[in-house]
Protein backbone atom coordinates (compact mmCIF):
# COMPACT_ATOMS: atom_id res chain seq x y z
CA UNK A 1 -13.87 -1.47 10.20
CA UNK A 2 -12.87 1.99 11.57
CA UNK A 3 -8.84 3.37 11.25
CA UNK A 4 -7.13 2.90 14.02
CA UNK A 5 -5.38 5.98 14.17
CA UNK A 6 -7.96 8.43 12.66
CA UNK A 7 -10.89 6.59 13.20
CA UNK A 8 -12.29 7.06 9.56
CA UNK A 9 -14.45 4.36 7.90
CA UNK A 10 -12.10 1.89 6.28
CA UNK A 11 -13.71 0.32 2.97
CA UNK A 12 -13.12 -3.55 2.82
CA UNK A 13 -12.69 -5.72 -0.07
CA UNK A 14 -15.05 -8.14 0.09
CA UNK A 15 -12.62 -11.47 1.42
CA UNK A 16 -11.30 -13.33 4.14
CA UNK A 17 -10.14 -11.69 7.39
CA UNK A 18 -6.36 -11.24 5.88
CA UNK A 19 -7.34 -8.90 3.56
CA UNK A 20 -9.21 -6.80 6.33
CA UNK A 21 -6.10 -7.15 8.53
CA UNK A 22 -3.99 -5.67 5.70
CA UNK A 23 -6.33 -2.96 4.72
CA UNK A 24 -6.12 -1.73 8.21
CA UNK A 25 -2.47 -1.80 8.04
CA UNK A 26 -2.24 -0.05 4.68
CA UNK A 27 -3.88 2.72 6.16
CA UNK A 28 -2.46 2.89 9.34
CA UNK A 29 0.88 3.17 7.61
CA UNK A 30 -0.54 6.00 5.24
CA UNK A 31 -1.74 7.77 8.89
CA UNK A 32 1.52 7.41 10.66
CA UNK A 33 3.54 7.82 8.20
CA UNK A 34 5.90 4.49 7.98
CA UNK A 35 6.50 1.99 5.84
CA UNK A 36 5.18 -1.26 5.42
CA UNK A 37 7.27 -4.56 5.31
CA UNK A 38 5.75 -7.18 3.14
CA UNK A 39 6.17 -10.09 1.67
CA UNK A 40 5.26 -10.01 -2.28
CA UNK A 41 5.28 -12.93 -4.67
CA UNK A 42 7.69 -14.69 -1.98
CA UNK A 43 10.30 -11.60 -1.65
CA UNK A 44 10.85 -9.53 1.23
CA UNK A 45 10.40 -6.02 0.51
CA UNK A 46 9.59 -2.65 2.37
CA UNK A 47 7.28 0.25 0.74
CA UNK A 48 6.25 3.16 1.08
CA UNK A 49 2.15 3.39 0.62
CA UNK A 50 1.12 5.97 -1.93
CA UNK A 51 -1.94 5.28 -3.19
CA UNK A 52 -4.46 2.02 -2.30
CA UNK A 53 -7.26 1.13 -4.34
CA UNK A 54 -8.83 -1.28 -6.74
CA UNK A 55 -6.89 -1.95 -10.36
CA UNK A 56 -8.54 0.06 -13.20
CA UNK A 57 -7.50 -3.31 -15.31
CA UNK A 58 -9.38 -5.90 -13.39
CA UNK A 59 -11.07 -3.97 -10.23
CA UNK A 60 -8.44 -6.12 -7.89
CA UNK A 61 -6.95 -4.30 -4.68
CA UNK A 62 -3.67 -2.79 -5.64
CA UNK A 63 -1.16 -0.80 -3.88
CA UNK A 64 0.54 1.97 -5.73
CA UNK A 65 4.37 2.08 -3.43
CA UNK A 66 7.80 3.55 -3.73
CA UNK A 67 10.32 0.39 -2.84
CA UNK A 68 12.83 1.67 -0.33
CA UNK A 69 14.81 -1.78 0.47
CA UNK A 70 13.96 -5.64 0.07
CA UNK A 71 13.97 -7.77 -3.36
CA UNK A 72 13.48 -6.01 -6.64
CA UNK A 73 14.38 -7.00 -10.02
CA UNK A 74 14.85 -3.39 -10.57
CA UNK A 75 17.57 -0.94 -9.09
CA UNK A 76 15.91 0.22 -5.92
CA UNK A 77 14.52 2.78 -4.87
CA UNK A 78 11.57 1.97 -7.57
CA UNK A 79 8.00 2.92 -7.93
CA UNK A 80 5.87 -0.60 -8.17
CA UNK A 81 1.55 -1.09 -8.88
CA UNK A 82 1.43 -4.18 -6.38
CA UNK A 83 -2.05 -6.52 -6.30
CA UNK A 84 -3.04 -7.18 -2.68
CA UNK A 85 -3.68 -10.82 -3.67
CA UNK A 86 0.40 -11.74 -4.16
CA UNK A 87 0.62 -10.03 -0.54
CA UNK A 88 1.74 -13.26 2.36
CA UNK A 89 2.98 -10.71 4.78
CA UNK A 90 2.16 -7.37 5.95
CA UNK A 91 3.28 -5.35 9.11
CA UNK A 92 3.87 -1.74 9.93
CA UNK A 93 8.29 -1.05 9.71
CA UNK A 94 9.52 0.80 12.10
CA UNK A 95 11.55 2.59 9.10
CA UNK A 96 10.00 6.45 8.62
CA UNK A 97 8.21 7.12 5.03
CA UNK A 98 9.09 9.94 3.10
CA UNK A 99 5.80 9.79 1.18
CA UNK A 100 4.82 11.57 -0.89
CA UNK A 101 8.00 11.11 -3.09
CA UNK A 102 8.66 13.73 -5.94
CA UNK A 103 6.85 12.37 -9.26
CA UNK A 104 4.27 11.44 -7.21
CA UNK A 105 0.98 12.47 -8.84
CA UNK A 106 -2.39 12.18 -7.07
CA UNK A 107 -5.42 10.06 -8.60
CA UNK A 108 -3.23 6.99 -9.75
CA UNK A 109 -4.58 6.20 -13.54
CA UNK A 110 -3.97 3.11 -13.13
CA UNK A 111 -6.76 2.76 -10.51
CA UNK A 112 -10.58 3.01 -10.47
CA UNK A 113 -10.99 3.34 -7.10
CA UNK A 114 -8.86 5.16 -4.82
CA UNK A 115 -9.79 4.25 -1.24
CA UNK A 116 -7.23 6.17 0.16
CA UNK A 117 -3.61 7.89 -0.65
CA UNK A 118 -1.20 10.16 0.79
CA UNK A 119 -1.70 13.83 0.43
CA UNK A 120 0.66 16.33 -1.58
């Protein structure tokens, strides 16, 4: 599956055609530069996409993001690791992303594989 913004090779995890669809999304909103607005673990939230990869803990597809607005159980804004898998909903927002945010540091740790993140 190719970008559909810069064309590059996107990497899929190996899965149903969800997960394809949301890969594609993750890194269209990394291209253009938005936010995403998800549904995680049955709350709305929206993120900003700084790093998206596979979890150095159990090689699952994790997102690392910087909540802006939606359902937290922390003060927002908050930096969250989010797993792919607890993903129902995923679209582009129409809200701007002001990635990368300051604290930011590239080549998350808690990642082995970094398919793609936004650059500094």
């Amino acid at each position: 599956m190719k970008c559909t913004i810069c064309h590059e090779e996107v990497i899929l995890i190996p899965s149903a055609a969800a997960r394809a669809k949301n890969t594609g999304e993750i890194f269209s909103a990394l291209h253009q530069g938005v936010c995403l607005d998800i549904v995680y673990d049955g709350k709305p939230k929206t993120v900003e996409v700084h790093a998206y990869g596979l979890s150095s803990k159990d090689q699952s597809p994790v997102m690392r993001v910087f909540q802006v607005a939606g359902e937290s159980s922390r003060p927002l804004p908050s930096w969250a690791m989010l797993k792919v898998s607890s993903i129902t909903s995923l679209n582009l927002s129409a809200t701007d992303s002001f990635a990368p945010r300051p604290g930011y540091k590239m080549g998350d740790s808690h990642m082995s594989t970094i398919f793609k993140e936004v650059a500094l």
